[in-house]
PDB file of N, CA and C in Angstrom:
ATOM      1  N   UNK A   1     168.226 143.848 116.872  1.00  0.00           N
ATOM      2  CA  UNK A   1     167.076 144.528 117.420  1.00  0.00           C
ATOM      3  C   UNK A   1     166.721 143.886 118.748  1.00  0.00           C
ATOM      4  N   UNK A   2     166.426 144.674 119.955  1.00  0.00           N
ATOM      5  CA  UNK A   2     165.677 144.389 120.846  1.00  0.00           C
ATOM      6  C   UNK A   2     164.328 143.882 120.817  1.00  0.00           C
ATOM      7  N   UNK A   3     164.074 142.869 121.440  1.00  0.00           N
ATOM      8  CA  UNK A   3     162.096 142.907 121.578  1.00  0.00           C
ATOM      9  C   UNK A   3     161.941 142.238 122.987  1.00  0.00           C
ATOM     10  N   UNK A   4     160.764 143.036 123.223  1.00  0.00           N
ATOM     11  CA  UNK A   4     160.249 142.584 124.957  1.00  0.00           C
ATOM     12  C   UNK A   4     158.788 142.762 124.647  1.00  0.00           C
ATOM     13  N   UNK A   5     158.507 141.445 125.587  1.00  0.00           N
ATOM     14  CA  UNK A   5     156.796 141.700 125.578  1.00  0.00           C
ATOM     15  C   UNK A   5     156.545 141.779 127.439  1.00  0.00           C
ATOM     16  N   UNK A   6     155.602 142.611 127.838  1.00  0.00           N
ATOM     17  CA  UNK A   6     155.362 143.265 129.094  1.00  0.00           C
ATOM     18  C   UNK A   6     153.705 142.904 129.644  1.00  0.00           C
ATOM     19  N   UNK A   7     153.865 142.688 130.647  1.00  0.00           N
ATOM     20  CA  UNK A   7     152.397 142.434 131.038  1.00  0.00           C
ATOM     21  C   UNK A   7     151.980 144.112 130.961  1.00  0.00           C
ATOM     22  N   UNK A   8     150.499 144.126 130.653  1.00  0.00           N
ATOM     23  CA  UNK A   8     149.841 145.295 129.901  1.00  0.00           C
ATOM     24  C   UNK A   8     149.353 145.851 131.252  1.00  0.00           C
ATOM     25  N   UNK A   9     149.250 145.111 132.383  1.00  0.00           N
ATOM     26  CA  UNK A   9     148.409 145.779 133.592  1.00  0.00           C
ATOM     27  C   UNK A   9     149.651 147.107 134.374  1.00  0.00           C
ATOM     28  N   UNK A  10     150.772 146.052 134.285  1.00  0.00           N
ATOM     29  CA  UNK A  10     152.010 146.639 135.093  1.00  0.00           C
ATOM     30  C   UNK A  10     153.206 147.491 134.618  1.00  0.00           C
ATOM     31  N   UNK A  11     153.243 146.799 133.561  1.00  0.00           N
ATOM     32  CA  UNK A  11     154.080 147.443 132.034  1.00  0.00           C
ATOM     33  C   UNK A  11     155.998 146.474 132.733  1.00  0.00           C
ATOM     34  N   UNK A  12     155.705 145.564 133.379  1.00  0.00           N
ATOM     35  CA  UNK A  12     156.655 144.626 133.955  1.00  0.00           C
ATOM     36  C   UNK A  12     157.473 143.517 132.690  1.00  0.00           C
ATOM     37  N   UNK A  13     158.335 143.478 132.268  1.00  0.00           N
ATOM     38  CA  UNK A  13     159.076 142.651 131.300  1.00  0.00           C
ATOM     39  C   UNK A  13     158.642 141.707 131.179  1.00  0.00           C
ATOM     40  N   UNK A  14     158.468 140.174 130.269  1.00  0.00           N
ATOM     41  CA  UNK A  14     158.310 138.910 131.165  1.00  0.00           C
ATOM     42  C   UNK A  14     158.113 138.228 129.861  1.00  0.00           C
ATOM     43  N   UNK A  15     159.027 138.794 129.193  1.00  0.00           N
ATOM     44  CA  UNK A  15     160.400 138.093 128.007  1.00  0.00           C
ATOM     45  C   UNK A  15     160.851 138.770 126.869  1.00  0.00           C
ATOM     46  N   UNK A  16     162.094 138.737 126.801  1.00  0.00           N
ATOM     47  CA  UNK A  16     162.344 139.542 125.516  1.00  0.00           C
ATOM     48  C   UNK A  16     163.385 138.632 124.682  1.00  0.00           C
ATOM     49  N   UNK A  17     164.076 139.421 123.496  1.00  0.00           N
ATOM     50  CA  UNK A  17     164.669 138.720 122.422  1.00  0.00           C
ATOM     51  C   UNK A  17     165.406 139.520 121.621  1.00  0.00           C
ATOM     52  N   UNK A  18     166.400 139.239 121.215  1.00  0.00           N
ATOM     53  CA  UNK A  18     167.339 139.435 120.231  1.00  0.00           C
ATOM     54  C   UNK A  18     167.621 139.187 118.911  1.00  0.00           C
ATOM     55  N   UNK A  19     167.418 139.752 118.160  1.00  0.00           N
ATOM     56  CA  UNK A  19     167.209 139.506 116.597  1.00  0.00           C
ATOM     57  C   UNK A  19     168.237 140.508 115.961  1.00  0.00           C
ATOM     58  N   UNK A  20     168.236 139.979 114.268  1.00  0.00           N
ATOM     59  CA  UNK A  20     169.155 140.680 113.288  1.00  0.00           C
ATOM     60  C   UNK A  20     167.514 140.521 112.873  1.00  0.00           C
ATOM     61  N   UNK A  21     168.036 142.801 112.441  1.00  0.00           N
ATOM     62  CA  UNK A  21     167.004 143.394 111.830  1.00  0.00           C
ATOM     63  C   UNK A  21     166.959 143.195 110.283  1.00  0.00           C
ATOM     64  N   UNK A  22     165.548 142.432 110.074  1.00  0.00           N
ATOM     65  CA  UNK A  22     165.561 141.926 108.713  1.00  0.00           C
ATOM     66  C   UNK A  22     163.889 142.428 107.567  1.00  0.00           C
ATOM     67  N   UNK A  23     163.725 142.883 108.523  1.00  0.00           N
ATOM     68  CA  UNK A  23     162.387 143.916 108.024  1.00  0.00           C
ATOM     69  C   UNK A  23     161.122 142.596 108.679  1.00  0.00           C
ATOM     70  N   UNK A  24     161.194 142.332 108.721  1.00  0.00           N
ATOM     71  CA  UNK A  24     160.285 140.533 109.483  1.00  0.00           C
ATOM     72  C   UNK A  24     160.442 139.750 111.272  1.00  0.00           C
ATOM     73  N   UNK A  25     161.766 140.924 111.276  1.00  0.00           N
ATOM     74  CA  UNK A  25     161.947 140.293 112.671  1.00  0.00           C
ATOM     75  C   UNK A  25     161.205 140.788 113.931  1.00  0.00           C
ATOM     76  N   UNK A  26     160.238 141.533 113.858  1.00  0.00           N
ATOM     77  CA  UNK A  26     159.508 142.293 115.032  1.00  0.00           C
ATOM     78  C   UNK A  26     158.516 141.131 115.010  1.00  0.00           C
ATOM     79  N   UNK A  27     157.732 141.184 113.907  1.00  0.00           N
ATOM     80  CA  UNK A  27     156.716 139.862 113.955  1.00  0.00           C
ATOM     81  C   UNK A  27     156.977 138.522 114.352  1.00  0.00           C
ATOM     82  N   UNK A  28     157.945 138.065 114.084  1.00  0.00           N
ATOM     83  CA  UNK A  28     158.366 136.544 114.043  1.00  0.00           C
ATOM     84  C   UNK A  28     158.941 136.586 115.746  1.00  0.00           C
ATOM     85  N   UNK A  29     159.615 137.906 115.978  1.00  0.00           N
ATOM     86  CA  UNK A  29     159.872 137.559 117.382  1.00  0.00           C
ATOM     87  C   UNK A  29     158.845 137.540 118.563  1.00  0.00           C
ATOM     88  N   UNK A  30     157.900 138.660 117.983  1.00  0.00           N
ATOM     89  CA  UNK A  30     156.038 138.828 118.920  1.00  0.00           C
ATOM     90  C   UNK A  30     155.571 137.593 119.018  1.00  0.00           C
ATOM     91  N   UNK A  31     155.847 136.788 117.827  1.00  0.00           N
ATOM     92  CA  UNK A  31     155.440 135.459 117.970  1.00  0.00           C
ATOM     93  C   UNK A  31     155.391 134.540 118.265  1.00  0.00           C
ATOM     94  N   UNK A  32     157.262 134.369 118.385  1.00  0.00           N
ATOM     95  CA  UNK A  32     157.675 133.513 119.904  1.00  0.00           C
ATOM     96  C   UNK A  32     157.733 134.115 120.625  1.00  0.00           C
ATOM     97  N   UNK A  33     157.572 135.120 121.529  1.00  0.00           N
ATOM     98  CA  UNK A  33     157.451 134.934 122.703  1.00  0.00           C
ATOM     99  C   UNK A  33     155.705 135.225 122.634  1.00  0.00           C
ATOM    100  N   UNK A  34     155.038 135.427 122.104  1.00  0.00           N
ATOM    101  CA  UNK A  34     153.272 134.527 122.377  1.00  0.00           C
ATOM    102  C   UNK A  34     153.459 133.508 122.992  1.00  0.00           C
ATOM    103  N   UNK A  35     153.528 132.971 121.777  1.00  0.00           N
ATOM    104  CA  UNK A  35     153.383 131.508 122.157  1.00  0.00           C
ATOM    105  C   UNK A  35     153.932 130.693 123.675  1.00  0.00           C
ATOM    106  N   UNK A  36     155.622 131.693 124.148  1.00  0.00           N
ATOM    107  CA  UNK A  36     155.839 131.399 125.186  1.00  0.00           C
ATOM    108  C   UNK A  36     154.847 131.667 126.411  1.00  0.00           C
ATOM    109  N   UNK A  37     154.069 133.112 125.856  1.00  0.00           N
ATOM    110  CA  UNK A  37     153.458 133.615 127.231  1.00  0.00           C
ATOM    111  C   UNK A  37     152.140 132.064 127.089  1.00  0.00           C
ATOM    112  N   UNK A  38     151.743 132.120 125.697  1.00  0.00           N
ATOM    113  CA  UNK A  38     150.251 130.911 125.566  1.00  0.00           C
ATOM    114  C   UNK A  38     151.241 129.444 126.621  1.00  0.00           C
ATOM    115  N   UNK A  39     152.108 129.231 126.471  1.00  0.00           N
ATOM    116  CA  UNK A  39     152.484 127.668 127.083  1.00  0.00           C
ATOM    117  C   UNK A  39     152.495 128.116 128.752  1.00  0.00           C
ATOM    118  N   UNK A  40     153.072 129.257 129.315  1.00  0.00           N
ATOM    119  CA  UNK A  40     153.385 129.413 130.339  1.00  0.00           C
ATOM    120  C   UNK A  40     151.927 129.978 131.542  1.00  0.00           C
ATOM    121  N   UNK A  41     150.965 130.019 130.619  1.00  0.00           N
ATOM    122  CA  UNK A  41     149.340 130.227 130.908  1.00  0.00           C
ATOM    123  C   UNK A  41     149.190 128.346 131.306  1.00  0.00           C
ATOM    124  N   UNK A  42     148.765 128.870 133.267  1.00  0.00           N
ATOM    125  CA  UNK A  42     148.501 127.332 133.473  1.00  0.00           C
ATOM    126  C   UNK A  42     146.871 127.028 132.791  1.00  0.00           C
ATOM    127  N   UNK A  43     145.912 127.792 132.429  1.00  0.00           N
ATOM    128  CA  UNK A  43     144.677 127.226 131.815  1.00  0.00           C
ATOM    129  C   UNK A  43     145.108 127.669 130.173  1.00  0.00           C
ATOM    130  N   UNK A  44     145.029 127.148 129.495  1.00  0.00           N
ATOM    131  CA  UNK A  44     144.776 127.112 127.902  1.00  0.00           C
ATOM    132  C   UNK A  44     144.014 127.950 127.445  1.00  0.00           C
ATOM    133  N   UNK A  45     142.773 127.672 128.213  1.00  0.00           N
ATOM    134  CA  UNK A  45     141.810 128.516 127.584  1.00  0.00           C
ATOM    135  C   UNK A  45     141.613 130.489 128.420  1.00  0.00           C
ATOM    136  N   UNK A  46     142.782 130.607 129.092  1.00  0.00           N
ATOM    137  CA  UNK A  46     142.826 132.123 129.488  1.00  0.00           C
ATOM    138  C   UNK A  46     142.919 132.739 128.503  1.00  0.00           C
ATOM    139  N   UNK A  47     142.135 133.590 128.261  1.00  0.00           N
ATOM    140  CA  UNK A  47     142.466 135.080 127.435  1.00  0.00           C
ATOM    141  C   UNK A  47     143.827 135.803 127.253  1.00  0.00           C
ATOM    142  N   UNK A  48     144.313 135.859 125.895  1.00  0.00           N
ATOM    143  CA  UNK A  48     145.118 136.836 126.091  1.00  0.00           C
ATOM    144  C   UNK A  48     145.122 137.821 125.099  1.00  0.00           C
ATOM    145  N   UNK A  49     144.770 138.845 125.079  1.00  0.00           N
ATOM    146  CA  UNK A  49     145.256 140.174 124.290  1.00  0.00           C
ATOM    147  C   UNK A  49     146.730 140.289 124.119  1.00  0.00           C
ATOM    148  N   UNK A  50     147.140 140.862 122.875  1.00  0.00           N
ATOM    149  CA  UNK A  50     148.021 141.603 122.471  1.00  0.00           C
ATOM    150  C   UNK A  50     148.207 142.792 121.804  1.00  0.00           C
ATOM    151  N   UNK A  51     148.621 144.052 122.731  1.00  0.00           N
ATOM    152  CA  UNK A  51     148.647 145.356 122.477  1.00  0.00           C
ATOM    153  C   UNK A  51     149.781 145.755 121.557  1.00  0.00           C
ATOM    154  N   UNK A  52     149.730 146.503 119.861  1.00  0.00           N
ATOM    155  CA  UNK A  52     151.248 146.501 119.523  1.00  0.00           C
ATOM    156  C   UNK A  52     150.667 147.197 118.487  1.00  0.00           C
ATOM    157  N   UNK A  53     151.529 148.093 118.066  1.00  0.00           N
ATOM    158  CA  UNK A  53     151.914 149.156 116.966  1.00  0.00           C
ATOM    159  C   UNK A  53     151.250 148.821 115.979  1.00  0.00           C
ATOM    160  N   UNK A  54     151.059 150.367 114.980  1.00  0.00           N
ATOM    161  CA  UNK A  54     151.314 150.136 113.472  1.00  0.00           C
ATOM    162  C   UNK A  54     151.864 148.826 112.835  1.00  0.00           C
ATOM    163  N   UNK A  55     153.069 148.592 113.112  1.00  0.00           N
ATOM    164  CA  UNK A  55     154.129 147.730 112.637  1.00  0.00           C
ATOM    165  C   UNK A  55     153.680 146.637 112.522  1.00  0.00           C
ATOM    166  N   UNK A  56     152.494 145.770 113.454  1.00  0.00           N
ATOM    167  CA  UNK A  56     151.928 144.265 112.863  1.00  0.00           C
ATOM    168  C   UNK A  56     150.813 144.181 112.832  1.00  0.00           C
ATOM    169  N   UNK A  57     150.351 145.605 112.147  1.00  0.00           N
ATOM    170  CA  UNK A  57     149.698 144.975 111.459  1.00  0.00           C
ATOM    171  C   UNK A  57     149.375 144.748 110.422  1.00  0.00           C
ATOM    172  N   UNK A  58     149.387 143.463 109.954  1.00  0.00           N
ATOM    173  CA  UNK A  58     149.824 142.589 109.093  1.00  0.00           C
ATOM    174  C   UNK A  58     148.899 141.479 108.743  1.00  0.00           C
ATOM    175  N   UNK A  59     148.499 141.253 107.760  1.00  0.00           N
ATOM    176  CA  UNK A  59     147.599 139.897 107.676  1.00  0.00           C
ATOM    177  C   UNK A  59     148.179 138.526 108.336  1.00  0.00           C
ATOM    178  N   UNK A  60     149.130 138.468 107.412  1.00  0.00           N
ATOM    179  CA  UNK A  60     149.697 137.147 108.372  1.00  0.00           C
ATOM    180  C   UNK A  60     150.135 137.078 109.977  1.00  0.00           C
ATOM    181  N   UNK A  61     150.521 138.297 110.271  1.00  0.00           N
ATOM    182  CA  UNK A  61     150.408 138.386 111.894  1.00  0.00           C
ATOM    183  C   UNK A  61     149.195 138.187 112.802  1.00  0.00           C
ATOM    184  N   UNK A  62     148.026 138.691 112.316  1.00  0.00           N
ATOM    185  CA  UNK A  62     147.002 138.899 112.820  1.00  0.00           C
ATOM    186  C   UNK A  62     146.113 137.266 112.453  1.00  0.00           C
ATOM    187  N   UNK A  63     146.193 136.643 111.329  1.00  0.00           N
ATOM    188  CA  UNK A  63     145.950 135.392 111.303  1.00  0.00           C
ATOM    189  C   UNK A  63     146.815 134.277 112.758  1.00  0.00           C
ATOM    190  N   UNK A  64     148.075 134.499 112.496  1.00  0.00           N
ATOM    191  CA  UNK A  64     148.984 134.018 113.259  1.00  0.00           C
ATOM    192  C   UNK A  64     148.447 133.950 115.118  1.00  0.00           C
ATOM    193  N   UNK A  65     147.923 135.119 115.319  1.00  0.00           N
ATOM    194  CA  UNK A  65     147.525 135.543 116.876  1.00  0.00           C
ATOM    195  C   UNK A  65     146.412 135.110 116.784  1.00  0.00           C
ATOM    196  N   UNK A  66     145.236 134.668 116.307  1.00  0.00           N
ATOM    197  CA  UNK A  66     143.894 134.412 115.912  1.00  0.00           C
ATOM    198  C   UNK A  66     144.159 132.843 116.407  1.00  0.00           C
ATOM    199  N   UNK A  67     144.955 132.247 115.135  1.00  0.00           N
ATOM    200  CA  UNK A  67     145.357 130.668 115.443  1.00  0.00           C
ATOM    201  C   UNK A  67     145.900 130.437 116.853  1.00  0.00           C
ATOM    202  N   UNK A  68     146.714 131.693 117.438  1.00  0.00           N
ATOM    203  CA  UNK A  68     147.357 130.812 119.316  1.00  0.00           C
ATOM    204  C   UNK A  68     146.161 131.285 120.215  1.00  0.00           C
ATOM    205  N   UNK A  69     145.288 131.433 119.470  1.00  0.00           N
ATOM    206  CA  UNK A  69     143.995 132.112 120.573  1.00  0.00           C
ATOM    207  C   UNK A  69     144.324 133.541 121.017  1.00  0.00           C
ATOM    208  N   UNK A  70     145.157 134.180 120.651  1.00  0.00           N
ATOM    209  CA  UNK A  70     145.023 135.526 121.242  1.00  0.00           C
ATOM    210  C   UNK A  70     144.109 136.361 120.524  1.00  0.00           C
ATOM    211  N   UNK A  71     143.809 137.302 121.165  1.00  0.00           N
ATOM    212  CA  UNK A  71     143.247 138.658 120.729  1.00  0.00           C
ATOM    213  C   UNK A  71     143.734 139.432 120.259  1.00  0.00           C
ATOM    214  N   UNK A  72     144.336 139.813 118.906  1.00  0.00           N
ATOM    215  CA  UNK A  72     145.298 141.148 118.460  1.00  0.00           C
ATOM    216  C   UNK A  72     144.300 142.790 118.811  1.00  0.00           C
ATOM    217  N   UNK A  73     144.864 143.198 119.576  1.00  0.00           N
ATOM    218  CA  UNK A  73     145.166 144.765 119.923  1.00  0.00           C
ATOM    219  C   UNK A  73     145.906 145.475 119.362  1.00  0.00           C
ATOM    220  N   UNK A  74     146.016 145.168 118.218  1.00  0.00           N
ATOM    221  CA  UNK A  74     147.041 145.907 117.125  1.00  0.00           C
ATOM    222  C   UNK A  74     146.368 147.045 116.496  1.00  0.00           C
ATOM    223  N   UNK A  75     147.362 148.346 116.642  1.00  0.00           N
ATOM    224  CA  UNK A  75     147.020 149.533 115.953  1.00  0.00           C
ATOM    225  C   UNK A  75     146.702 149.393 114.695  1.00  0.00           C
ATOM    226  N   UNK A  76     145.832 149.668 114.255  1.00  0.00           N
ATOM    227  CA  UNK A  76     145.422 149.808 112.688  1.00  0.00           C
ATOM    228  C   UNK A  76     146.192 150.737 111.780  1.00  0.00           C
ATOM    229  N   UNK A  77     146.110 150.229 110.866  1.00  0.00           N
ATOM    230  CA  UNK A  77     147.404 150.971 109.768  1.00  0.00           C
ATOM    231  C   UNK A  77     146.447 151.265 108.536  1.00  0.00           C
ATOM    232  N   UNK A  78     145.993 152.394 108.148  1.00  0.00           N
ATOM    233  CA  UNK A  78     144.885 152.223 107.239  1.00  0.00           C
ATOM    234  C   UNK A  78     145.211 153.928 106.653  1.00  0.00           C
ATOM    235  N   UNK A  79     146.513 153.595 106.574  1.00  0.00           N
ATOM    236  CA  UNK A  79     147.292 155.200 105.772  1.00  0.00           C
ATOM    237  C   UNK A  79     147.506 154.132 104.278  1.00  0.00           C
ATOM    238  N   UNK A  80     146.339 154.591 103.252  1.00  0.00           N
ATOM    239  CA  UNK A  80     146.391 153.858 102.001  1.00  0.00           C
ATOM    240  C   UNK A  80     145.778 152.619 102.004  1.00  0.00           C
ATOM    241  N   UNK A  81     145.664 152.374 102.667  1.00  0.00           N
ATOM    242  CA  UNK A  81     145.346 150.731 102.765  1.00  0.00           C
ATOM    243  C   UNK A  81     144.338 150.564 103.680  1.00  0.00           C
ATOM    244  N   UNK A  82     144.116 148.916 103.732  1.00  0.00           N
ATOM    245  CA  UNK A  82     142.549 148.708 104.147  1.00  0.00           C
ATOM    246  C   UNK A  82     143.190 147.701 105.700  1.00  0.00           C
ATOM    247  N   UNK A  83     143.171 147.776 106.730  1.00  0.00           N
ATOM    248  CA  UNK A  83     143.775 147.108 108.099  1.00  0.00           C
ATOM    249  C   UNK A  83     143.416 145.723 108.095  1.00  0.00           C
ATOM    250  N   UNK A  84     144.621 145.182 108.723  1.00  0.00           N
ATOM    251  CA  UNK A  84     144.252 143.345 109.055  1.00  0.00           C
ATOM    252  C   UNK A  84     143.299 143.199 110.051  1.00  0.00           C
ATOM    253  N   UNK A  85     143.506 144.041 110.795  1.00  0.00           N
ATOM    254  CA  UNK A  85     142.460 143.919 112.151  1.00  0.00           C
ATOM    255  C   UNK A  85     141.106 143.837 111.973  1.00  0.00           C
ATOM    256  N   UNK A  86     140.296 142.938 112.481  1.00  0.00           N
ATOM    257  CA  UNK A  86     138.912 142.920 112.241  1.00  0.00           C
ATOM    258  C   UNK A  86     138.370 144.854 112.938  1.00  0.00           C
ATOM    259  N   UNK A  87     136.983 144.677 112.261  1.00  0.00           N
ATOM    260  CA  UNK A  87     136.757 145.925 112.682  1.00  0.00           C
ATOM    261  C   UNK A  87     135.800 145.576 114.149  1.00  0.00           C
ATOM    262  N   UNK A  88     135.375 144.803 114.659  1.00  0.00           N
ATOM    263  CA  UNK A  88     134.524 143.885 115.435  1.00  0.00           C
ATOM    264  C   UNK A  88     135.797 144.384 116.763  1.00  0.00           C
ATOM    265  N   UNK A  89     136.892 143.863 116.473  1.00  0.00           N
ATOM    266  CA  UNK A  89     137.909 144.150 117.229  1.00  0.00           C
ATOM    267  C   UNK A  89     138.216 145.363 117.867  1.00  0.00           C
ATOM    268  N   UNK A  90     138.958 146.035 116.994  1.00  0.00           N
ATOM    269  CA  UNK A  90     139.124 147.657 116.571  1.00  0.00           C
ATOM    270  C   UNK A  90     138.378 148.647 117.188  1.00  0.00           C
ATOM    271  N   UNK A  91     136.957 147.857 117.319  1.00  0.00           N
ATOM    272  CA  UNK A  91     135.592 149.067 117.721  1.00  0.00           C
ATOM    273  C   UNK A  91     135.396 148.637 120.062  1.00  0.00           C
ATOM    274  N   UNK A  92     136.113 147.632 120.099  1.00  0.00           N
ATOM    275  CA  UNK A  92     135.978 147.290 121.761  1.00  0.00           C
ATOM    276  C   UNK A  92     136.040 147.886 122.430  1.00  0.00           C
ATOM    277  N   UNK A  93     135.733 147.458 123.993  1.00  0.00           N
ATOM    278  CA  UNK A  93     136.757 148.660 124.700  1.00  0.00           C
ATOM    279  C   UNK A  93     137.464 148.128 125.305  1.00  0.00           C
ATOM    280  N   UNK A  94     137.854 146.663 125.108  1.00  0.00           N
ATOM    281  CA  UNK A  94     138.897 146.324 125.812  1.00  0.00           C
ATOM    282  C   UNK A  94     140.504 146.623 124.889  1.00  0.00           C
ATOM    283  N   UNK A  95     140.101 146.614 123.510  1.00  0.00           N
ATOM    284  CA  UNK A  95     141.069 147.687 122.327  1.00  0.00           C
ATOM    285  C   UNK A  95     141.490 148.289 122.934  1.00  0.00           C
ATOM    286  N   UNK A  96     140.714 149.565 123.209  1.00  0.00           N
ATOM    287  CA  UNK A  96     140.977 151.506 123.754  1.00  0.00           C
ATOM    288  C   UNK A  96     142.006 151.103 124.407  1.00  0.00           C
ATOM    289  N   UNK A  97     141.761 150.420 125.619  1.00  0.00           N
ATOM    290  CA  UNK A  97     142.569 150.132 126.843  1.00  0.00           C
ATOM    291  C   UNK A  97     143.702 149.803 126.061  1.00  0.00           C
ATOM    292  N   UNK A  98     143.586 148.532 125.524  1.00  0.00           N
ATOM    293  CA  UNK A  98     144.574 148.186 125.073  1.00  0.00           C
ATOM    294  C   UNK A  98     145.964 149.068 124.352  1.00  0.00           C
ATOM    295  N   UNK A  99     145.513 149.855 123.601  1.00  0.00           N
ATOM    296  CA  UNK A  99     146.022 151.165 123.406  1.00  0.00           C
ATOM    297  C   UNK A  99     146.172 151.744 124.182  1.00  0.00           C
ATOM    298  N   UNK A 100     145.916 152.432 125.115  1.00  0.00           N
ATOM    299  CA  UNK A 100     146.618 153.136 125.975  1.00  0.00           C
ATOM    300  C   UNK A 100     147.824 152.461 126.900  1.00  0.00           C
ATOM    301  N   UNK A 101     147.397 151.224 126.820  1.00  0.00           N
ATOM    302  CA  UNK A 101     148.265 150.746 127.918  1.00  0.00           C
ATOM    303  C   UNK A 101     149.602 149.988 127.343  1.00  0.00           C
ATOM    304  N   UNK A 102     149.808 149.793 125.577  1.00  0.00           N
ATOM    305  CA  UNK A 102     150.724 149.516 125.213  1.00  0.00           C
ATOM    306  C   UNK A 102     151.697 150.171 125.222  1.00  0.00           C
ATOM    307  N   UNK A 103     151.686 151.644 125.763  1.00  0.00           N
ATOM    308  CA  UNK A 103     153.156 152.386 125.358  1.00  0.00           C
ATOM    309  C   UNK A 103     154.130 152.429 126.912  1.00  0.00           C
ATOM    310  N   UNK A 104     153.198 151.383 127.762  1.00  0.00           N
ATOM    311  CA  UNK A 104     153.588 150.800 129.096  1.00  0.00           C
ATOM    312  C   UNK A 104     155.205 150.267 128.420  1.00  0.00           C
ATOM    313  N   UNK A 105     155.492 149.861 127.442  1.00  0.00           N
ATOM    314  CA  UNK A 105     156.506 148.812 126.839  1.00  0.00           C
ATOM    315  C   UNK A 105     157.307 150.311 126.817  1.00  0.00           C
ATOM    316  N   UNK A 106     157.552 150.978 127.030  1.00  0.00           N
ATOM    317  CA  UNK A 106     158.689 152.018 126.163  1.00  0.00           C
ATOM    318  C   UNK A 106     159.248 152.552 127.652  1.00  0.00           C
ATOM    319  N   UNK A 107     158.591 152.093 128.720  1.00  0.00           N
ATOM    320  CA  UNK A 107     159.530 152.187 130.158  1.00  0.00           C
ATOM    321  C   UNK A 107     160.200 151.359 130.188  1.00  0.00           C
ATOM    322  N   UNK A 108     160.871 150.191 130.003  1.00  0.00           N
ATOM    323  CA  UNK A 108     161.596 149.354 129.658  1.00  0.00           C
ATOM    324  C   UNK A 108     162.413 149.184 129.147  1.00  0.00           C
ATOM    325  N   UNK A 109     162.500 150.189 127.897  1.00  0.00           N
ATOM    326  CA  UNK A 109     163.675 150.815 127.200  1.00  0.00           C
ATOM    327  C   UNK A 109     164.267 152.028 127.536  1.00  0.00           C
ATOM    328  N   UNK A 110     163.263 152.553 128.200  1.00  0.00           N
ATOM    329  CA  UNK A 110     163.969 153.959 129.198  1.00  0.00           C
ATOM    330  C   UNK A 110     164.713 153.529 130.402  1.00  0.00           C
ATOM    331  N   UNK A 111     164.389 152.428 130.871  1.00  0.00           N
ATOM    332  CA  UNK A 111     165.355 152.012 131.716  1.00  0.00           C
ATOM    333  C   UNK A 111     166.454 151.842 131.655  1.00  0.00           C
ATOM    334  N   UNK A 112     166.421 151.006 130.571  1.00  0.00           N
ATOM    335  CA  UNK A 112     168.139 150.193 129.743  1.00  0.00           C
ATOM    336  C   UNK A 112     168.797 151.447 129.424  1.00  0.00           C
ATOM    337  N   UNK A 113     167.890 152.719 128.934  1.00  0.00           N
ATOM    338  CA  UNK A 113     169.173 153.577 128.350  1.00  0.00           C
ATOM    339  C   UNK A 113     170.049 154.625 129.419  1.00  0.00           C
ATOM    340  N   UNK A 114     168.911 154.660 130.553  1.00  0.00           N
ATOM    341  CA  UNK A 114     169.208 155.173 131.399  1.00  0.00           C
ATOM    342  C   UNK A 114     169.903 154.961 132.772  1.00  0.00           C
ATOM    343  N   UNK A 115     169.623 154.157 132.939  1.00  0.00           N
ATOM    344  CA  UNK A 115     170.490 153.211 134.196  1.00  0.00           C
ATOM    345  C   UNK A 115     170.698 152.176 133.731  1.00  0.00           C
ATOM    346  N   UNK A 116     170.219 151.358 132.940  1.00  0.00           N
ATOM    347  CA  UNK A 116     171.370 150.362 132.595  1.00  0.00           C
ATOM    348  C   UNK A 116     172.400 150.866 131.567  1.00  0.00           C
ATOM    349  N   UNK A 117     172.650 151.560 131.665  1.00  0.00           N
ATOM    350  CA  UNK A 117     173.870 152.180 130.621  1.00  0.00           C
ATOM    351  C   UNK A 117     173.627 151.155 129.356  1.00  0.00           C
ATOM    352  N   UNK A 118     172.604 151.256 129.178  1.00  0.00           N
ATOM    353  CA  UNK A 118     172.074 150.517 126.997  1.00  0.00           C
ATOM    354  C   UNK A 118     172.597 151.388 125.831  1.00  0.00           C
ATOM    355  N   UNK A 119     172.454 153.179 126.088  1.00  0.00           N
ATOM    356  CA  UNK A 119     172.487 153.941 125.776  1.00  0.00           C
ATOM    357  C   UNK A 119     173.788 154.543 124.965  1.00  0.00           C
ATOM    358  N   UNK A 120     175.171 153.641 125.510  1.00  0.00           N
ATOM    359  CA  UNK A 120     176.490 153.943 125.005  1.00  0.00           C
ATOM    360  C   UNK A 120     176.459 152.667 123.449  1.00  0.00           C
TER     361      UNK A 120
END
């Protein structure tokens, strides 16, 4: 599996990763590269949001982003079930944004399939 995480303003790459798809590997890879974007933040204490799918959310993901100081912007999944995401969160408007501006990540893969020949 592919994974890239993108600055949310520009929708610009700025790290991705390679994994064997194991039903766990989207999370665990969001996670290192967090943490890369949290070390590569020259103040500590900068803000960072993270905008991302259905797919994490997840209790232990959303604990996980809480502990590196981020902000999860994670789509709520609440088909049957009750969401990891605080609702405090969920209700922002820096959320909304956040949502709209996550599907910035899917130009990135339109690239690769399209001119970078990813696609064969």
């Amino acid at each position: 599996m592919g994974h890239t995480l993108t600055d949310k303003r520009h929708g610009l790459v700025v790290n991705a990763r390679v994994t064997h798809a194991d039903g766990h590997a989207e999370r665990e890879a969001a996670k290192t590269m967090i943490n890369d974007a949290r070390q590569a933040a020259d103040d500590a204490s900068v803000e960072i949001t993270l905008g991302a799918d259905k797919g994490y959310d997840a209790q232990e993901f959303i604990e996980a982003c809480q502990q590196m100081k981020v902000t999860p912007h994670v789509a709520q999944n609440t088909s049957g079930r009750r969401s990891a995401v605080p609702d405090t969160i969920a209700s922002s408007v820096g959320y909304a944004i956040s949502q709209q501006k996550r599907k910035l990540i899917e130009q990135g893969f339109g690239w690769a399939k399209t001119v970078g020949a990813c696609a064969r």
